[in-house]
PDB file of N, CA and C in Angstrom:
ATOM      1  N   UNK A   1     -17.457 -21.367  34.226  1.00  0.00           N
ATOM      2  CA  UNK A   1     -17.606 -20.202  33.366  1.00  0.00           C
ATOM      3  C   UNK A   1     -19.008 -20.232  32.773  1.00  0.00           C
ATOM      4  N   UNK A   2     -20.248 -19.455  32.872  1.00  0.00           N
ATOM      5  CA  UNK A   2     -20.784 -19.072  32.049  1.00  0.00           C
ATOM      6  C   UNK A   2     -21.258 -19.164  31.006  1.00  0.00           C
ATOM      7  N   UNK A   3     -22.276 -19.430  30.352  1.00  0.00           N
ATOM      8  CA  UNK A   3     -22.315 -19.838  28.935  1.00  0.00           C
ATOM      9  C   UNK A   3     -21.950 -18.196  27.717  1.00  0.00           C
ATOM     10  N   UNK A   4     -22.093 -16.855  28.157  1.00  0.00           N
ATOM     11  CA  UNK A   4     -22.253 -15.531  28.071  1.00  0.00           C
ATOM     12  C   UNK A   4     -20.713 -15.484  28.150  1.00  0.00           C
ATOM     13  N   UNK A   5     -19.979 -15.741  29.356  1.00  0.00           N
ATOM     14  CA  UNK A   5     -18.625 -15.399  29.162  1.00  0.00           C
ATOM     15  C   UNK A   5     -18.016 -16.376  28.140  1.00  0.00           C
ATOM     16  N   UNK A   6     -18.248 -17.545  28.031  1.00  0.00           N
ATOM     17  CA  UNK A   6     -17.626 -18.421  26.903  1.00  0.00           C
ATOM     18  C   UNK A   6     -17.972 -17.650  25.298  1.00  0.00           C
ATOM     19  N   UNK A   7     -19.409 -17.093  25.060  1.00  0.00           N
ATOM     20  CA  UNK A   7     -18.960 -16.485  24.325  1.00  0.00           C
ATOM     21  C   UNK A   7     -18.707 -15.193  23.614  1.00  0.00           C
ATOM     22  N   UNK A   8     -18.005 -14.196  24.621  1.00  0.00           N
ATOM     23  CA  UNK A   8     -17.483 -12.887  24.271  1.00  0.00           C
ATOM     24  C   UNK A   8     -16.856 -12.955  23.565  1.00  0.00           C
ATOM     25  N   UNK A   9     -16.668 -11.779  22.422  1.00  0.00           N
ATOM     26  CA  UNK A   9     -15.852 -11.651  20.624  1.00  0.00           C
ATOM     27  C   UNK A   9     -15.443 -10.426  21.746  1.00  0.00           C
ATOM     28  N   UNK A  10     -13.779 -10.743  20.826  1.00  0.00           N
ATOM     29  CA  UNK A  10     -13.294  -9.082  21.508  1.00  0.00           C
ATOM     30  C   UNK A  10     -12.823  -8.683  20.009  1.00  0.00           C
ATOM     31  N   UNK A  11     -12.291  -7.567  19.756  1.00  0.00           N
ATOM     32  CA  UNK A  11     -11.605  -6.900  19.017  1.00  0.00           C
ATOM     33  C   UNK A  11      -9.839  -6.928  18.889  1.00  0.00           C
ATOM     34  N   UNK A  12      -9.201  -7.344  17.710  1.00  0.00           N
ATOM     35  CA  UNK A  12      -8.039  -7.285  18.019  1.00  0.00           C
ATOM     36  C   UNK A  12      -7.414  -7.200  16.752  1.00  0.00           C
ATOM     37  N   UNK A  13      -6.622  -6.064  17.092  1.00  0.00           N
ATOM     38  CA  UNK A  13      -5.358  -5.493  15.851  1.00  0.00           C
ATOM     39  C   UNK A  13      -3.934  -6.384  15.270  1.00  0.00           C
ATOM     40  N   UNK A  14      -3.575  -7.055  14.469  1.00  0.00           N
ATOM     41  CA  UNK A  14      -3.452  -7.498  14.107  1.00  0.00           C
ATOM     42  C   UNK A  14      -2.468  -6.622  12.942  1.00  0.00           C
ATOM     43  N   UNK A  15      -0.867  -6.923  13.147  1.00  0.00           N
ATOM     44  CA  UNK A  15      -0.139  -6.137  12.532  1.00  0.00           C
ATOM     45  C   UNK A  15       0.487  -7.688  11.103  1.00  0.00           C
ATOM     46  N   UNK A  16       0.763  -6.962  10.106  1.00  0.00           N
ATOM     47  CA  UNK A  16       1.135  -7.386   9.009  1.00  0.00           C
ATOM     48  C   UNK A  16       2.516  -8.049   8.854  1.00  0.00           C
ATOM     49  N   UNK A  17       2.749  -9.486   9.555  1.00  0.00           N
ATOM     50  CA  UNK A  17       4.324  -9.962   9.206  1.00  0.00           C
ATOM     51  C   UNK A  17       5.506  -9.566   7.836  1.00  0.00           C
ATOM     52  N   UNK A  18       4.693  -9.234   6.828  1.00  0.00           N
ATOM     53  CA  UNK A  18       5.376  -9.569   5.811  1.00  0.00           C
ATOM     54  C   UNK A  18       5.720  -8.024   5.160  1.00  0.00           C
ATOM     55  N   UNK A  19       5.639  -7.300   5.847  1.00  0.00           N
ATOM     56  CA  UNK A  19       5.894  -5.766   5.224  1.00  0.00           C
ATOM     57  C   UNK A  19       6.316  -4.376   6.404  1.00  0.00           C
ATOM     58  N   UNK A  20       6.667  -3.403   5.970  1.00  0.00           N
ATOM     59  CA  UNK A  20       7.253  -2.177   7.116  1.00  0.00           C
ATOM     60  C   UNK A  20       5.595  -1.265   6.599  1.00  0.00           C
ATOM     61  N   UNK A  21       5.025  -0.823   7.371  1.00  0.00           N
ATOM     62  CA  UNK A  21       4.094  -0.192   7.160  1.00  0.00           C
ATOM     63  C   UNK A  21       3.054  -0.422   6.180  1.00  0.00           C
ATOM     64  N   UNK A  22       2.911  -1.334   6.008  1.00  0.00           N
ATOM     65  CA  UNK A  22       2.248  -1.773   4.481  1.00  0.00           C
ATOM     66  C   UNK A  22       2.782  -1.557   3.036  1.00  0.00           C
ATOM     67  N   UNK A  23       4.206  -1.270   2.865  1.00  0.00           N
ATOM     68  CA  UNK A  23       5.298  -1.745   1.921  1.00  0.00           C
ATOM     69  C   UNK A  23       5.949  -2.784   2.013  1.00  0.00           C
ATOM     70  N   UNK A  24       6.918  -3.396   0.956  1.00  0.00           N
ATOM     71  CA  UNK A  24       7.970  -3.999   0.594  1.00  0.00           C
ATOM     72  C   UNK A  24       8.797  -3.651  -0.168  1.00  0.00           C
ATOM     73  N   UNK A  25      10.060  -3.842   0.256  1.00  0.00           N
ATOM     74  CA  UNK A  25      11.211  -3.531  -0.587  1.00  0.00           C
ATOM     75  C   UNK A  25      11.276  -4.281  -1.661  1.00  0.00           C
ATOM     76  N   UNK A  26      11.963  -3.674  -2.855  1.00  0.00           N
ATOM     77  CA  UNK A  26      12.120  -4.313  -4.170  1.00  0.00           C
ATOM     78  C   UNK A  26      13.452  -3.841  -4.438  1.00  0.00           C
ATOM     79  N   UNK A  27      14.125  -4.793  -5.401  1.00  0.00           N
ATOM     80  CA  UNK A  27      15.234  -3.969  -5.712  1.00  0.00           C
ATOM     81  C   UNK A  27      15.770  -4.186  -7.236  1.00  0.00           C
ATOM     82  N   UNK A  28      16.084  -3.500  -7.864  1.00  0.00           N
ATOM     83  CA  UNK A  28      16.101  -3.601  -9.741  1.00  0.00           C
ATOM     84  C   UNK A  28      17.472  -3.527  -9.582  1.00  0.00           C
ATOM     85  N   UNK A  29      17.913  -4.283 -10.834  1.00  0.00           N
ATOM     86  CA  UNK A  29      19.873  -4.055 -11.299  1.00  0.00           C
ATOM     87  C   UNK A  29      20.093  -3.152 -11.490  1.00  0.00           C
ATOM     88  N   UNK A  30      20.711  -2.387 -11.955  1.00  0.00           N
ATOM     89  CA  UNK A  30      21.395  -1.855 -12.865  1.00  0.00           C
ATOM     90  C   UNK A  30      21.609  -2.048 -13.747  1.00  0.00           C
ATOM     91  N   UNK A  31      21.344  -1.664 -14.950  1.00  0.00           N
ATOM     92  CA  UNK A  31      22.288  -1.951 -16.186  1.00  0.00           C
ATOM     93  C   UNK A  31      23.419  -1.569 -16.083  1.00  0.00           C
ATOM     94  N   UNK A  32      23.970  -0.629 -15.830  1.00  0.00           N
ATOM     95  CA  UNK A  32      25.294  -0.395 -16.057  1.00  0.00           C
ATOM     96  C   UNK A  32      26.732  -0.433 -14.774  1.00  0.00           C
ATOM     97  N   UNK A  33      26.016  -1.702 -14.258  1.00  0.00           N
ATOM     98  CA  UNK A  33      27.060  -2.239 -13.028  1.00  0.00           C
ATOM     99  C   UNK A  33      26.933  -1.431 -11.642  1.00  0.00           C
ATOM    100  N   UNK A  34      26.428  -0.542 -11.830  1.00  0.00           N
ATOM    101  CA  UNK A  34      26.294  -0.096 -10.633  1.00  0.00           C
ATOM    102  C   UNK A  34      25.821  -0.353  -9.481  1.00  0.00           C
ATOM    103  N   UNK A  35      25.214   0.098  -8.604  1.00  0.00           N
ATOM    104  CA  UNK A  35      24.524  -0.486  -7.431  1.00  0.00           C
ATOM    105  C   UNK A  35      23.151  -0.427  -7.743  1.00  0.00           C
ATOM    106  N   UNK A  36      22.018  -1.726  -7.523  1.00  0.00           N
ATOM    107  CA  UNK A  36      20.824  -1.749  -7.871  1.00  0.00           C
ATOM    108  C   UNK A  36      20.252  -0.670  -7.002  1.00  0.00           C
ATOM    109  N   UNK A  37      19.057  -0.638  -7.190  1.00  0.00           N
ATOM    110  CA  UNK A  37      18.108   0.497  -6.420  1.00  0.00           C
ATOM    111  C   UNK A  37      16.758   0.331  -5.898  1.00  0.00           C
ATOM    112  N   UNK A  38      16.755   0.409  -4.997  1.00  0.00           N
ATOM    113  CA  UNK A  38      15.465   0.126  -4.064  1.00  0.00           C
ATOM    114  C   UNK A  38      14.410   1.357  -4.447  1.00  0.00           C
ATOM    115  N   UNK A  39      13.237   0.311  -4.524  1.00  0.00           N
ATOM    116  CA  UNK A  39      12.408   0.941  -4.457  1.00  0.00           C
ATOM    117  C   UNK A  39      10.539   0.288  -3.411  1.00  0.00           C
ATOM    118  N   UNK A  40       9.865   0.737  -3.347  1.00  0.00           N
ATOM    119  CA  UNK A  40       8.979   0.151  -2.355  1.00  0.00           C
ATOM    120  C   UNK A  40       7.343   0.053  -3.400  1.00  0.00           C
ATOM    121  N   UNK A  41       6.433  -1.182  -3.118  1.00  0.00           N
ATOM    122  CA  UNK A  41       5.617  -1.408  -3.559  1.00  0.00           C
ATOM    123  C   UNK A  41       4.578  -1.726  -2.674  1.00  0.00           C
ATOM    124  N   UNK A  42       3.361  -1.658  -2.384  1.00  0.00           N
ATOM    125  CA  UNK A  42       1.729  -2.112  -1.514  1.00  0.00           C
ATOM    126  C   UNK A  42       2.562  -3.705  -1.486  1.00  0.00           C
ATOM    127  N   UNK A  43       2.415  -4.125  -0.157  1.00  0.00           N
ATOM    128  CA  UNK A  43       2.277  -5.176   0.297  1.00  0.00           C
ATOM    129  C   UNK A  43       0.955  -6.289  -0.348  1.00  0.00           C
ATOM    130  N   UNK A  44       1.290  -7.206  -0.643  1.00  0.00           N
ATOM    131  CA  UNK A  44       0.184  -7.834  -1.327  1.00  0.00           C
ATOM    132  C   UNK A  44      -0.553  -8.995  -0.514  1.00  0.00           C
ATOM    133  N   UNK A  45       0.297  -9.377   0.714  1.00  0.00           N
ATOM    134  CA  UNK A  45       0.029  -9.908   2.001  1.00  0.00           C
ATOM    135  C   UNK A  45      -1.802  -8.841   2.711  1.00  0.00           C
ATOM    136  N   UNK A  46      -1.320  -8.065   2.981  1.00  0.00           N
ATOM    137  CA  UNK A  46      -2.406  -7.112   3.418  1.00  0.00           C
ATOM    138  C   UNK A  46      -2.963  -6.086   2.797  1.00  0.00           C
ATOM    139  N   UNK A  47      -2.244  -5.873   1.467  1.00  0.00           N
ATOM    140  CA  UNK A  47      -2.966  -4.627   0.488  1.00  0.00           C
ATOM    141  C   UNK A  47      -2.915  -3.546   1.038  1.00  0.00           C
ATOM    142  N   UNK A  48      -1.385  -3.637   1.824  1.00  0.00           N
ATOM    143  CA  UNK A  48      -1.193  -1.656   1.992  1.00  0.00           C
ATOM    144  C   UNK A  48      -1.286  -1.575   3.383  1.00  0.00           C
ATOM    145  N   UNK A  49      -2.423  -2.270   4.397  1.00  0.00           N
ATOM    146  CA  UNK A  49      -3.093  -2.069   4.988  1.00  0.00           C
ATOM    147  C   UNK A  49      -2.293  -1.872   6.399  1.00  0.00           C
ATOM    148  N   UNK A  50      -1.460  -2.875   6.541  1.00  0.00           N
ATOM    149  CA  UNK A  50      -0.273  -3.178   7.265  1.00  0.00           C
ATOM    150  C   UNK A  50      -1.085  -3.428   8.898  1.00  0.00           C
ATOM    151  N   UNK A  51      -1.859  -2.816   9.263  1.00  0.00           N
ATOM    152  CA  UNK A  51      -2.645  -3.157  10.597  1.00  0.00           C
ATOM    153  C   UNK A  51      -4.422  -3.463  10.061  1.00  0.00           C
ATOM    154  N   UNK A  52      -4.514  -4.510  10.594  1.00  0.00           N
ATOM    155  CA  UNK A  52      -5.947  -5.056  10.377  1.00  0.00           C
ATOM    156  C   UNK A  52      -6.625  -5.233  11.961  1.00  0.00           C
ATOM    157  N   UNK A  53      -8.203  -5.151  11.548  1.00  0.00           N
ATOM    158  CA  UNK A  53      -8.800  -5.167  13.299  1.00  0.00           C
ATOM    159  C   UNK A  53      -9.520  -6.626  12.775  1.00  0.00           C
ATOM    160  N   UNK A  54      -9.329  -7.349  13.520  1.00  0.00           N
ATOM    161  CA  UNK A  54     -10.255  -8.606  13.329  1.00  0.00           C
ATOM    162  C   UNK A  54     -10.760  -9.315  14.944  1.00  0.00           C
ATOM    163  N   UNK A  55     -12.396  -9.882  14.480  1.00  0.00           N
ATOM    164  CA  UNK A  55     -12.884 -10.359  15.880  1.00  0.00           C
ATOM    165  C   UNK A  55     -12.439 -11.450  16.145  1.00  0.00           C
ATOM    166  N   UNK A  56     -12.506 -11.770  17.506  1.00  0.00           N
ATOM    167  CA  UNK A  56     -11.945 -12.967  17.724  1.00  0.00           C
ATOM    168  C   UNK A  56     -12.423 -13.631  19.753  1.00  0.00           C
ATOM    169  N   UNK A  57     -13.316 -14.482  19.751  1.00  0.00           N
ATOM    170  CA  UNK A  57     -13.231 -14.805  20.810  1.00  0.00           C
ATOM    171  C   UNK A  57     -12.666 -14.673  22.164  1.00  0.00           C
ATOM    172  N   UNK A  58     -12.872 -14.050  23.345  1.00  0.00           N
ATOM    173  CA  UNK A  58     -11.961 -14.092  24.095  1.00  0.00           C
ATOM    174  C   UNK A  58     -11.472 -15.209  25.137  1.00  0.00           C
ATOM    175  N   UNK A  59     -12.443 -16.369  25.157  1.00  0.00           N
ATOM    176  CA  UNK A  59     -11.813 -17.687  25.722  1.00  0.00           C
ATOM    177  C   UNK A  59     -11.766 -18.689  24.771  1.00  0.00           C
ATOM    178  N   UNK A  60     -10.673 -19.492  25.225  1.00  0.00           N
ATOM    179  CA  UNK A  60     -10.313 -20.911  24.623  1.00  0.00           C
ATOM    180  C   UNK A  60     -11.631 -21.331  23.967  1.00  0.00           C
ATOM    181  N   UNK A  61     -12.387 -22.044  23.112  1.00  0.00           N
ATOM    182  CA  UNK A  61     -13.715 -22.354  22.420  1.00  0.00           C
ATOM    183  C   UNK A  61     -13.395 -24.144  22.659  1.00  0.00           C
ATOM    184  N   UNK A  62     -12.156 -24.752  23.400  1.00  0.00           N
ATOM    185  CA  UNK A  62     -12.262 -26.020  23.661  1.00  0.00           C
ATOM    186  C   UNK A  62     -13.368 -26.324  25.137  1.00  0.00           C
ATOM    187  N   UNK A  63     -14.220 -27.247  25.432  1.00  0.00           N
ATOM    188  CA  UNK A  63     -14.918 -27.505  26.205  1.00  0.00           C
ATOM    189  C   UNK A  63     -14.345 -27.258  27.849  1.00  0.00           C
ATOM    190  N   UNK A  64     -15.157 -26.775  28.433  1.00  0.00           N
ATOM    191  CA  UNK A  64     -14.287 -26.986  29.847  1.00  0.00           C
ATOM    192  C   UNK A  64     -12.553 -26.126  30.383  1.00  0.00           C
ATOM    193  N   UNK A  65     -12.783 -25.027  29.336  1.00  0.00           N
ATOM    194  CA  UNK A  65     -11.263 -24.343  29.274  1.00  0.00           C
ATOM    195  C   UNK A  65     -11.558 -22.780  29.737  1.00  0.00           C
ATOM    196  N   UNK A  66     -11.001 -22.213  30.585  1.00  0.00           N
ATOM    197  CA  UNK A  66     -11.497 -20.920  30.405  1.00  0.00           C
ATOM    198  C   UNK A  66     -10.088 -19.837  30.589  1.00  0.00           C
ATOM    199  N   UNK A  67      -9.122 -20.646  29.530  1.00  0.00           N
ATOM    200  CA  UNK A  67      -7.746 -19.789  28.754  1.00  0.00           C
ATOM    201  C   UNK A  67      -7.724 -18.635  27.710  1.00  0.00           C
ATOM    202  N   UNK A  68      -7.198 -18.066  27.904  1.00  0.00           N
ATOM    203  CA  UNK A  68      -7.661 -16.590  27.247  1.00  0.00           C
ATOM    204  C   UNK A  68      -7.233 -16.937  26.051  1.00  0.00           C
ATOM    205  N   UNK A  69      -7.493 -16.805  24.661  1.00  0.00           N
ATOM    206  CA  UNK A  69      -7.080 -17.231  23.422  1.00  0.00           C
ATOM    207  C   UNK A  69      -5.948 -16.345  22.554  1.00  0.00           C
ATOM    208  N   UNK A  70      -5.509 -17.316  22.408  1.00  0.00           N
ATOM    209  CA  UNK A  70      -3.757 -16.782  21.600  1.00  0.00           C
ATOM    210  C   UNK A  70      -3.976 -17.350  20.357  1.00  0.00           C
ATOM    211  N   UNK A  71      -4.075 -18.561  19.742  1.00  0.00           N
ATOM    212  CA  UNK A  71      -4.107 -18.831  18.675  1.00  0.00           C
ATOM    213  C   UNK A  71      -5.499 -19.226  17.951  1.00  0.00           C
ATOM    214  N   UNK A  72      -5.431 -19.014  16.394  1.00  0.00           N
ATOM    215  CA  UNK A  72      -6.417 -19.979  15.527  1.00  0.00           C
ATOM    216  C   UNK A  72      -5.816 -20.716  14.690  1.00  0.00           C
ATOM    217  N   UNK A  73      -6.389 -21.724  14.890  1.00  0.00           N
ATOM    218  CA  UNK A  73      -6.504 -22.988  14.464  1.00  0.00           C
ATOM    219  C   UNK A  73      -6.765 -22.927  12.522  1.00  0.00           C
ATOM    220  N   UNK A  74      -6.021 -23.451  11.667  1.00  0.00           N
ATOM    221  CA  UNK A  74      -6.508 -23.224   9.953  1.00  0.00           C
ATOM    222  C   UNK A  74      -7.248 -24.303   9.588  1.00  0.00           C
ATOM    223  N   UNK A  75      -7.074 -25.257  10.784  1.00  0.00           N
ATOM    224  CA  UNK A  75      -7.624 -26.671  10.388  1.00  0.00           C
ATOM    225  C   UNK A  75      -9.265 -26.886  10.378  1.00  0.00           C
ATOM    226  N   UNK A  76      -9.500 -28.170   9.103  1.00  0.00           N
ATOM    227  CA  UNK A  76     -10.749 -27.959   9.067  1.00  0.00           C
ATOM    228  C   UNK A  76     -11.764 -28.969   9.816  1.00  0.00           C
ATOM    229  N   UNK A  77     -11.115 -29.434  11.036  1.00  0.00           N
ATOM    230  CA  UNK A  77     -11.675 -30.460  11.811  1.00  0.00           C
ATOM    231  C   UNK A  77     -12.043 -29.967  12.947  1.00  0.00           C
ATOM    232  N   UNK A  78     -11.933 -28.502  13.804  1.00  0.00           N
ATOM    233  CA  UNK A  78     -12.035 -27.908  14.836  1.00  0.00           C
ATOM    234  C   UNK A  78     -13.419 -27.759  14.702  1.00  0.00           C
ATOM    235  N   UNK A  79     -13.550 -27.476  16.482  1.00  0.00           N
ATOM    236  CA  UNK A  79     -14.960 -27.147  16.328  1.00  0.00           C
ATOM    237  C   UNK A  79     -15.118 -25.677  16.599  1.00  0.00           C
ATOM    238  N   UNK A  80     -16.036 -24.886  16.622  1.00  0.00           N
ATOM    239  CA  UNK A  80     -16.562 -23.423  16.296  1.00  0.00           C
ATOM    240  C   UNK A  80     -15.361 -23.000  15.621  1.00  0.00           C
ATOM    241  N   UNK A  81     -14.244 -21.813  15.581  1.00  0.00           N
ATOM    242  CA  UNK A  81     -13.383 -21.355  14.793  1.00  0.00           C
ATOM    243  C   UNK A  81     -12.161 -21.888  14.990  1.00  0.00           C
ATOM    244  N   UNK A  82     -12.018 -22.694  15.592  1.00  0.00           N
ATOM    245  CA  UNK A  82     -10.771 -23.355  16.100  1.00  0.00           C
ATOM    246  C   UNK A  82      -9.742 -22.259  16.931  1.00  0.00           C
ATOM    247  N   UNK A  83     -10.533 -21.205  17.509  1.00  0.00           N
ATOM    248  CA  UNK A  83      -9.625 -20.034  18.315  1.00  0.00           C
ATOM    249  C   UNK A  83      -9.309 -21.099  19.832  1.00  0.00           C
ATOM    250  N   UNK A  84      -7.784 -21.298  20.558  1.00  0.00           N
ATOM    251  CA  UNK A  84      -7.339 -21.350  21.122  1.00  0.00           C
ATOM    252  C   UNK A  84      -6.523 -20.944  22.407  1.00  0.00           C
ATOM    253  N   UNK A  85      -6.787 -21.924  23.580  1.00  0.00           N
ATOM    254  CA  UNK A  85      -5.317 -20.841  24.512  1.00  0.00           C
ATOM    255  C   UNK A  85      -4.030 -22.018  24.266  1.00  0.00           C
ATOM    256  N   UNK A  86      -3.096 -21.449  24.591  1.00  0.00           N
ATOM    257  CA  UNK A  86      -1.683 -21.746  24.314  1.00  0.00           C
ATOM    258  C   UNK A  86      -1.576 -23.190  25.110  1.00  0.00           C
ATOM    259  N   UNK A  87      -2.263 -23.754  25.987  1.00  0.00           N
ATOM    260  CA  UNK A  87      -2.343 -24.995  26.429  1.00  0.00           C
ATOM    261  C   UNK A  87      -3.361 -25.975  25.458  1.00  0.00           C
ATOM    262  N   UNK A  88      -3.910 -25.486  24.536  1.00  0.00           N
ATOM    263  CA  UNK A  88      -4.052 -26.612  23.766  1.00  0.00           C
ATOM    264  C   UNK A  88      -3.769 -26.035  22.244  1.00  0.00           C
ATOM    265  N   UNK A  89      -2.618 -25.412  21.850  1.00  0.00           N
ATOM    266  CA  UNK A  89      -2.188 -25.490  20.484  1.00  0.00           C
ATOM    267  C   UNK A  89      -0.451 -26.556  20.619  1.00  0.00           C
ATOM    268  N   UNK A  90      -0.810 -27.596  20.156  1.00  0.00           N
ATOM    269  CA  UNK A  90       0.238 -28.176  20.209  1.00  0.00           C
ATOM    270  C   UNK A  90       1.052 -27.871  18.627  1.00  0.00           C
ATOM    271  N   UNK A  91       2.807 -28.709  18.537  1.00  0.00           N
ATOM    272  CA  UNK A  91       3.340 -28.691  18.093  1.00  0.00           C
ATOM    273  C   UNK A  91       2.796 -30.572  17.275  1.00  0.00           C
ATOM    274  N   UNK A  92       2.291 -30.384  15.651  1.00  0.00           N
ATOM    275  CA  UNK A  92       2.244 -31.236  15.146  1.00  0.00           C
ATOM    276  C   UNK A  92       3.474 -31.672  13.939  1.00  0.00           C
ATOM    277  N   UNK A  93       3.366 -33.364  13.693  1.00  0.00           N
ATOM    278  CA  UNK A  93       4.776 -33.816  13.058  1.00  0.00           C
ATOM    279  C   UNK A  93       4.828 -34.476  11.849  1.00  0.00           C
ATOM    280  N   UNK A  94       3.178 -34.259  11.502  1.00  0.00           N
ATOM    281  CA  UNK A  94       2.653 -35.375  10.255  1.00  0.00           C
ATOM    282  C   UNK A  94       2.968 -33.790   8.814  1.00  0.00           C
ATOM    283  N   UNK A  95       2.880 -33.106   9.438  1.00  0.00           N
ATOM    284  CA  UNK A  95       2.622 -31.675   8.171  1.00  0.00           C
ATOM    285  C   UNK A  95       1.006 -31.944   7.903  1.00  0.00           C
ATOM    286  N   UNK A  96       0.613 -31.978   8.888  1.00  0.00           N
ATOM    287  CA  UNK A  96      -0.867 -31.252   8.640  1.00  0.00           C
ATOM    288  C   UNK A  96      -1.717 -29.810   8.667  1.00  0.00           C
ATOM    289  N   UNK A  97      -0.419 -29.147   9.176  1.00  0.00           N
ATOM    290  CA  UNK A  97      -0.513 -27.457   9.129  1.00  0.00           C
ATOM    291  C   UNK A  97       0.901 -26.758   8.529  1.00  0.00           C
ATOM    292  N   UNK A  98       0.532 -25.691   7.405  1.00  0.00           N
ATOM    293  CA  UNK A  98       1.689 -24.491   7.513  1.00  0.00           C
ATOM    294  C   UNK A  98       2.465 -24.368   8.587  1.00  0.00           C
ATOM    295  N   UNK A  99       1.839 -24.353   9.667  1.00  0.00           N
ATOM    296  CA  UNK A  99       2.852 -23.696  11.151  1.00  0.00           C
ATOM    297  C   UNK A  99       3.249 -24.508  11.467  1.00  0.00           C
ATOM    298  N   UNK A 100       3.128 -26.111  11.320  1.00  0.00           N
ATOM    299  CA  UNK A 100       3.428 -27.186  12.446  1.00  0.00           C
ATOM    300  C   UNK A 100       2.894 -27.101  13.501  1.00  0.00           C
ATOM    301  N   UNK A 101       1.688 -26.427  13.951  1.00  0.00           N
ATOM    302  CA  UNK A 101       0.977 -26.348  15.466  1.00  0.00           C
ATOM    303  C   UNK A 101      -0.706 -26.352  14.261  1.00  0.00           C
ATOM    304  N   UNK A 102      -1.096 -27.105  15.623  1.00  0.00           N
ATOM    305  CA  UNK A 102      -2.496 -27.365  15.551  1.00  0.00           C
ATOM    306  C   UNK A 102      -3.690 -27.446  16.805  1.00  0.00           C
ATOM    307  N   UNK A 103      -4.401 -27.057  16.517  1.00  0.00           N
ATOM    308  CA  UNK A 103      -5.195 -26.882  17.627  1.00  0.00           C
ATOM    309  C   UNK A 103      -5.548 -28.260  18.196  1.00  0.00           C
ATOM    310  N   UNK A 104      -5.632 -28.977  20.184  1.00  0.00           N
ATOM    311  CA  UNK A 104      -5.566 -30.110  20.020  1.00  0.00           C
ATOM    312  C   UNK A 104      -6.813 -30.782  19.866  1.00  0.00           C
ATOM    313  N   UNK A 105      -7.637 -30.767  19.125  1.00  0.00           N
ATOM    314  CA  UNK A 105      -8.464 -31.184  18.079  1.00  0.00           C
ATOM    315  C   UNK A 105      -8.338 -31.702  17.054  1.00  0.00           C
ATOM    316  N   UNK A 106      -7.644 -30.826  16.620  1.00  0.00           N
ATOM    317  CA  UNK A 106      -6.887 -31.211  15.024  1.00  0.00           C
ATOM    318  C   UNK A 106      -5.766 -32.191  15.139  1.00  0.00           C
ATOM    319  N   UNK A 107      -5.099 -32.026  15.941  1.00  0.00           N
ATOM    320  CA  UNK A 107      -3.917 -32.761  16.880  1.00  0.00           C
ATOM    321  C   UNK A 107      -4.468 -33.970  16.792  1.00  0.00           C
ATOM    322  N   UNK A 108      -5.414 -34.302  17.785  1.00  0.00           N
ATOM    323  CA  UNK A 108      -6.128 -35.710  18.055  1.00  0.00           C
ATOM    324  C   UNK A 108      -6.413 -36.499  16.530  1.00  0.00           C
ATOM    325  N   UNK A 109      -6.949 -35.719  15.598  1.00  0.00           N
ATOM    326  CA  UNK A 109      -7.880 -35.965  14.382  1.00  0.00           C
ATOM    327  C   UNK A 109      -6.847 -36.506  13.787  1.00  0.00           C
ATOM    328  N   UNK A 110      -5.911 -36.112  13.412  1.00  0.00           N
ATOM    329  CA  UNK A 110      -4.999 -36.353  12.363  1.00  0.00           C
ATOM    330  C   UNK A 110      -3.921 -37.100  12.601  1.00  0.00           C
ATOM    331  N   UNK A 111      -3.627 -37.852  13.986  1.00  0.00           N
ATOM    332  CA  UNK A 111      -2.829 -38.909  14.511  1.00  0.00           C
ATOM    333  C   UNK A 111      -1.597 -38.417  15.317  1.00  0.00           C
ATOM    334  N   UNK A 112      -1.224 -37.163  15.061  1.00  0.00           N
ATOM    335  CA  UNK A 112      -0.412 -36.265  16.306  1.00  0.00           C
ATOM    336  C   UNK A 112      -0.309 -37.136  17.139  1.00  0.00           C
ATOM    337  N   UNK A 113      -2.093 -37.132  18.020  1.00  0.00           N
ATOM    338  CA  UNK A 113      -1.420 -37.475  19.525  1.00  0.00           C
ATOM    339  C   UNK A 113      -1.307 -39.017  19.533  1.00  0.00           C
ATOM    340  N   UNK A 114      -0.930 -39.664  18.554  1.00  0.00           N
ATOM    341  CA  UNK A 114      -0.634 -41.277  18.904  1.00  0.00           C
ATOM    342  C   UNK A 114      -1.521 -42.369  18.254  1.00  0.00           C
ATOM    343  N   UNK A 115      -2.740 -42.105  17.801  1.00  0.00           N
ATOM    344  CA  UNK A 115      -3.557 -42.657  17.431  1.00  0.00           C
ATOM    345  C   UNK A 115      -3.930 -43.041  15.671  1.00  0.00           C
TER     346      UNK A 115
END
């Protein structure tokens, strides 16, 4: 691969896990026994936004890989953004990430793979 194709940024949309259109449901009691009542508030995850465009590499950024990239990496041991293809985001067991997956960089770094 190229040094030019390794590094193309593509564009990519990016929808909001934590809300229906850039709301959330809320729901208040009642005072007087009845059935509470929904009502909807701005998502505070994305601020409303509910679809975001963000850049993002289009190959693996590990050496010698030329996998189209699915994940990033939060960890702060990766090298360039820690963007990934799905053959090197492993499943880690120490809790060194939110997700339990880490890019295998981070993997290696933090004793994952055995070390």
């Amino acid at each position: 691969m190229s040094e030019k194709e390794n590094e193309e940024w593509i564009e990519k949309t990016v929808i909001c896990p934590d809300c229906v259109r850039g709301r959330t449901v809320h729901w208040k009691e009642n005072k007087s026994g009845k059935h509470p009542w929904r009502y909807h508030l701005p998502c505070t995850t994305c601020k409303g936004q509910y679809e975001t465009v963000i850049s993002q590499p289009k190959y693996c950024q590990i050496d010698d890989c030329d996998g189209l990239v699915e994940h990033k990496c939060t960890g702060y041991l990766c090298m360039g953004d820690g963007w990934v293809c799905a053959a090197h985001w492993l499943e880690e067991d120490i809790g060194f990430s939110q997700t339990g997956y880490a890019c295998i960089t981070c993997w290696h770094e933090v004793g994952s793979g055995g070390h």
